[in-house]
Structures are given as C-alpha cells and as structure tokens.
Protein backbone atom coordinates (compact mmCIF):
# COMPACT_ATOMS: atom_id res chain seq x y z
CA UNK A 1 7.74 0.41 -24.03
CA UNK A 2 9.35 3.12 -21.97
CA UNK A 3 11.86 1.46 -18.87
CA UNK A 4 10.21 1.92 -15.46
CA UNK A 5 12.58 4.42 -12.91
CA UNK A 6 12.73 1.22 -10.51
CA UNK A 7 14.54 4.48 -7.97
CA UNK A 8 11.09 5.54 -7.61
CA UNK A 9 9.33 2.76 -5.66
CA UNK A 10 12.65 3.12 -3.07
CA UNK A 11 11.29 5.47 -0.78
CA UNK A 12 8.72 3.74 1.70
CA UNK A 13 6.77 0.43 3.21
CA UNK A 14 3.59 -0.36 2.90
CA UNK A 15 1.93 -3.11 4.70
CA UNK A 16 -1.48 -4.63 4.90
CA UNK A 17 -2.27 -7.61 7.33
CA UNK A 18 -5.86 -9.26 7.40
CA UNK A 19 -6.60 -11.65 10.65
CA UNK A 20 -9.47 -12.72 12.45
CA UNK A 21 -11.70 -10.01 10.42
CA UNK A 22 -9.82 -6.77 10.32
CA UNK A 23 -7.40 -6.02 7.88
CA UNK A 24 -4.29 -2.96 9.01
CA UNK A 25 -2.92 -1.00 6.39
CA UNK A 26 0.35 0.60 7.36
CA UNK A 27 3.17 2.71 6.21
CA UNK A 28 6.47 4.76 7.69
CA UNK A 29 6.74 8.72 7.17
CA UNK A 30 10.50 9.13 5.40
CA UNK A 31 10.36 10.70 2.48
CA UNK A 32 13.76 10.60 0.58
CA UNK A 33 15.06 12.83 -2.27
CA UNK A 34 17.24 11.21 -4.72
CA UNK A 35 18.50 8.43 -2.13
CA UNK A 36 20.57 10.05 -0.52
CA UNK A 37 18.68 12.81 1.66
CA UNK A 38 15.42 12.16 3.79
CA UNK A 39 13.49 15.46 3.54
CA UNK A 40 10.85 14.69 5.68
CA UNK A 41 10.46 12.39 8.33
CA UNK A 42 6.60 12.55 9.33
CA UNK A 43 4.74 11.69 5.65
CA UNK A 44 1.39 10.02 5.82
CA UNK A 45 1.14 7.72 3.08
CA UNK A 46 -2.15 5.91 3.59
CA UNK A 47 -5.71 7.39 3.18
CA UNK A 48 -9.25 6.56 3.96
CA UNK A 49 -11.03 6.72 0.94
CA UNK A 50 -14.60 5.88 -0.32
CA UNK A 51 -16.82 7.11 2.64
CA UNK A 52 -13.96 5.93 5.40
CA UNK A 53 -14.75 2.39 3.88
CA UNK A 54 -11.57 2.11 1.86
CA UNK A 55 -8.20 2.43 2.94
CA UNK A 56 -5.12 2.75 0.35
CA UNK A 57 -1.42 2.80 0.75
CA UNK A 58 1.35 4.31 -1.62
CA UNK A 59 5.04 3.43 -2.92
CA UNK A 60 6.31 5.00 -5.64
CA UNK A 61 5.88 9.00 -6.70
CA UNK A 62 4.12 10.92 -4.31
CA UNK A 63 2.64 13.61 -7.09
CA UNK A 64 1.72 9.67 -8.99
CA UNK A 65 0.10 8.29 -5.89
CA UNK A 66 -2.15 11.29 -5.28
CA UNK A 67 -3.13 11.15 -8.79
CA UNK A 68 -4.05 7.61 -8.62
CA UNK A 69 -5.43 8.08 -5.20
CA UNK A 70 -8.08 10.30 -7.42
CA UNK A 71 -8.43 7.98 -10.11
CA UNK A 72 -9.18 4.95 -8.04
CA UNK A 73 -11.87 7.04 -5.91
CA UNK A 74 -13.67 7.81 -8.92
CA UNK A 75 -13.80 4.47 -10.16
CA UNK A 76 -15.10 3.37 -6.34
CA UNK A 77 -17.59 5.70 -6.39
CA UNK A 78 -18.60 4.58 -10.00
CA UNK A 79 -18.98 0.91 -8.85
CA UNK A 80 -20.78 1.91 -5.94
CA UNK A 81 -17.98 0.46 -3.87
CA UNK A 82 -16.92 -2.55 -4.53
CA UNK A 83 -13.69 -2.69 -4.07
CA UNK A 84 -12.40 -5.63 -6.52
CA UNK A 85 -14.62 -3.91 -9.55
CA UNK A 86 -12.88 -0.62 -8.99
CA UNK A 87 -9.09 -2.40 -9.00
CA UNK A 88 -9.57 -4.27 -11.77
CA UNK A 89 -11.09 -0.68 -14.02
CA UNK A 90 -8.47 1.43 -12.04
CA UNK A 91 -5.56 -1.21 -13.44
CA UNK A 92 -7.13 -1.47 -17.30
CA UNK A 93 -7.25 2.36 -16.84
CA UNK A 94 -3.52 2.69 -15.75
CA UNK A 95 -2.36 0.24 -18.48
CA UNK A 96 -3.34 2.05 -21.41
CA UNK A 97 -4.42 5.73 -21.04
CA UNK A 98 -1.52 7.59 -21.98
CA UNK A 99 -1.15 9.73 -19.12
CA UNK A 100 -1.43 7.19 -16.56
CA UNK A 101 1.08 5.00 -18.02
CA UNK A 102 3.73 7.52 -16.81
CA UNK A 103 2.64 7.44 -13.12
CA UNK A 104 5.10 4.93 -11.23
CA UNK A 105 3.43 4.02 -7.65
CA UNK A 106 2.17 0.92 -6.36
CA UNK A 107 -1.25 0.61 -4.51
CA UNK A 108 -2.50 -1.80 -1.54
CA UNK A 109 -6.00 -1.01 -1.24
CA UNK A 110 -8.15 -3.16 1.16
CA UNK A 111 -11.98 -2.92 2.50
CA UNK A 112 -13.33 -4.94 5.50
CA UNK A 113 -13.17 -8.04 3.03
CA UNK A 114 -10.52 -7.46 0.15
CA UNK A 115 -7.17 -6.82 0.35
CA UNK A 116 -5.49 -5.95 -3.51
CA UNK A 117 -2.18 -4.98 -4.88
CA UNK A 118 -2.72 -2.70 -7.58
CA UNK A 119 0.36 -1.63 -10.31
CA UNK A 120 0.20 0.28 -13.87
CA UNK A 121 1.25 -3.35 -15.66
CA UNK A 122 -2.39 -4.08 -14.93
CA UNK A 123 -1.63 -6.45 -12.25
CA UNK A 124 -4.63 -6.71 -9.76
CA UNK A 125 -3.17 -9.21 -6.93
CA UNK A 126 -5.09 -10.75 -3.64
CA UNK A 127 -2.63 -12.19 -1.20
CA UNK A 128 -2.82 -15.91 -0.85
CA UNK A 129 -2.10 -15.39 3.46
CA UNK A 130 -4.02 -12.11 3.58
CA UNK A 131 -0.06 -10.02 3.82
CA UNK A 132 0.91 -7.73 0.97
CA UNK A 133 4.06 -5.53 1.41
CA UNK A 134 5.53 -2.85 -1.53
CA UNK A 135 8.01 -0.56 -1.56
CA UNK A 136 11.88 -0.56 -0.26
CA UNK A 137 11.20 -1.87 2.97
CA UNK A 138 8.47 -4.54 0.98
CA UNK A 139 10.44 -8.01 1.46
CA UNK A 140 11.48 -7.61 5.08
CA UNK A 141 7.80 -6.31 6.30
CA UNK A 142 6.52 -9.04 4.07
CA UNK A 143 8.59 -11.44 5.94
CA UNK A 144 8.47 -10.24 9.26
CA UNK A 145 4.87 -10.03 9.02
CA UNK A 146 4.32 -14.00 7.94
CA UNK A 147 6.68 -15.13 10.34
CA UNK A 148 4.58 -13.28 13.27
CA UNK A 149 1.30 -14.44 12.01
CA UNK A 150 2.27 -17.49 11.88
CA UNK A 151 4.16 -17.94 15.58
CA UNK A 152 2.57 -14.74 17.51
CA UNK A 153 -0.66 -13.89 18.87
CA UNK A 154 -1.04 -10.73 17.68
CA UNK A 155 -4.00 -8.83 15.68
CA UNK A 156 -3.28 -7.72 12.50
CA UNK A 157 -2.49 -4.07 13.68
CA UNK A 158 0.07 -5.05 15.89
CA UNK A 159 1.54 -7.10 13.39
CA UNK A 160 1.46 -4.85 10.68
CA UNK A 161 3.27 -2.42 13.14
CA UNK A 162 6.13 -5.04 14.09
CA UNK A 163 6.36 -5.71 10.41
CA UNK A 164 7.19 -2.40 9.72
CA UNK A 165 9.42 -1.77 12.61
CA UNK A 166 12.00 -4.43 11.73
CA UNK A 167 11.91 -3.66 8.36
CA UNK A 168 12.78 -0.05 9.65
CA UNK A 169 15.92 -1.40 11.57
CA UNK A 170 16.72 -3.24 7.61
CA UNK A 171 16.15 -0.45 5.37
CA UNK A 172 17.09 2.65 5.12
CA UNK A 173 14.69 4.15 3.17
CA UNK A 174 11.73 3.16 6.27
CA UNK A 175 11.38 4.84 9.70
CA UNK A 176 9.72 3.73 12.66
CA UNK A 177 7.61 6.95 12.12
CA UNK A 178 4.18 4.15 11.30
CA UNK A 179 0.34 5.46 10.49
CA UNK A 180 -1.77 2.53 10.58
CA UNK A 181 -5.83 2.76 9.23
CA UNK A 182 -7.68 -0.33 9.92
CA UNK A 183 -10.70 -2.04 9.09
CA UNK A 184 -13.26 -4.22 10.54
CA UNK A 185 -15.25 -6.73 8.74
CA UNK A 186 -18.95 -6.13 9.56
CA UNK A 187 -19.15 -2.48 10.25
C-alpha cells in the first residue's frame, strides 16, 4: 500500500461542536504552499451541501476535498439524505476505487443530528462528546473546544469559534480568518 503524504493534511482546522441541538462546523482561511508560504489567507473550507441540510468541512488537498465534496453529495442524494448511510458508502467507496484511494483529505460532515469523521482508510467516526477536530490545528481546537464545553456557557458556535481561535495563536498553519455553517436540530 502506497505511504500517505502526512504534509498534506498540514494546512487547516476543522471543527464541529454539537450542544443543546445545533451542531457548528468551522474552519480558518490559510492556505499554505509547501509549508513554508501562506498563499491565501481568506479560503472557505466548509460547504452546505445536500439541499443546505448538510454541512462538510475539509483538511487535506484542496483539488481531493472538492472531489470528495462531489462524491459524498452523490451518495446523499442517492440515500435520500441520510447522512450516516451516505458516510459509511462514501468511505467503502474511498477505500477501494482506485482513483479515490489517491485523494488525501479528511471530512467532518454533520446534519441537525449526526456529526461523522470521514477518511479514505474507511474510517466512519461519531464523536463520543459531540467535538471532532482534523487537520494541523486538530488537537488544540479539539482541546480547547472540550475544555470550554465543559467549564463555559457557550453555544456550540461560539465554541467552535474560540476553539479555533486558540488553536490559531498554536499553529501556524490556522488563522483567525473562521467561516462557521451551523445547524439546528428540528428545522
């Protein structure tokens, strides 16, 4: 089995937070070229997908992520939605088609009840406290974000956005340059 460029997944955070019914997907804007150059500052690296009723984050390849993006839209619309269904046939998919296999990204894909972690090993994962974080800024938003929804009272959009602040002052490969979708159970 071809090595996985680990260098890939360096360049951006993605959060997702679920309390008290809504569930905040976020991620920075910096976009870096080989490590060592941030060409752009601004990047939007979450999208509404699935008639508004999905929202998805990237880490990894942008080119990759789009074409997963695709791929996992597909499979919604094929299982009429349901979020969990299309993961797992998205992962099985990425695991062994040949062209997919090459596509290095991870995915945090959530609806108003599921939140999912989605990677070409064919690893479909639903946070045990409702907080999944990937990319090079992953473990500090990860942490930042349990430790304020444990001690704060905050919504899950503010912590996803403090999450991703201080992993911005940790990492430099995440700005403070946050898009945020989020998602309310019942609607």
């Amino acid at each position: 089995m071809r090595e996985r460029n680990v260098n890939l997944f360096i360049g951006t955070t993605i959060i997702a937070v679920r309390k008290d019914g809504k569930t905040a997907v976020a991620g920075d804007g910096q976009v870096s070229l080989a490590s060592q150059t941030i060409i752009k500052q601004k990047a939007v690296k979450i999208r509404r997908l699935y008639k508004d009723q999905v929202v998805a984050g990237f880490a990894g390849g942008v080119a990759d992520a789009f074409a997963l993006f695709e791929r996992f839209e597909g499979k919604l619309e094929e299982s009429h939605g349901n979020l969990p269904r299309a993961a797992v046939q998205l992962a099985k998919d990425w695991r062994t088609d040949k062209s997919l296999r090459r596509l290095e990204a991870l995915l945090v894909v959530a609806d108003a009840k599921t939140l999912l972690l989605i990677s070409g090993s064919g690893e479909v994962i639903e946070p045990d406290d409702g907080i999944v974080a990937v990319g090079s800024g992953g473990s500090f938003a990860l942490a930042a974000a349990r430790a304020l929804a444990r001690h704060a009272d905050l919504p899950a959009r503010e912590i996803a956005r403090e999450a991703l602040e201080i992993a911005a002052e940790i990492c430099v490969f995440t700005n403070k340059n946050i898009t945020i979708e989020e998602l309310t159970e019942g609607r």
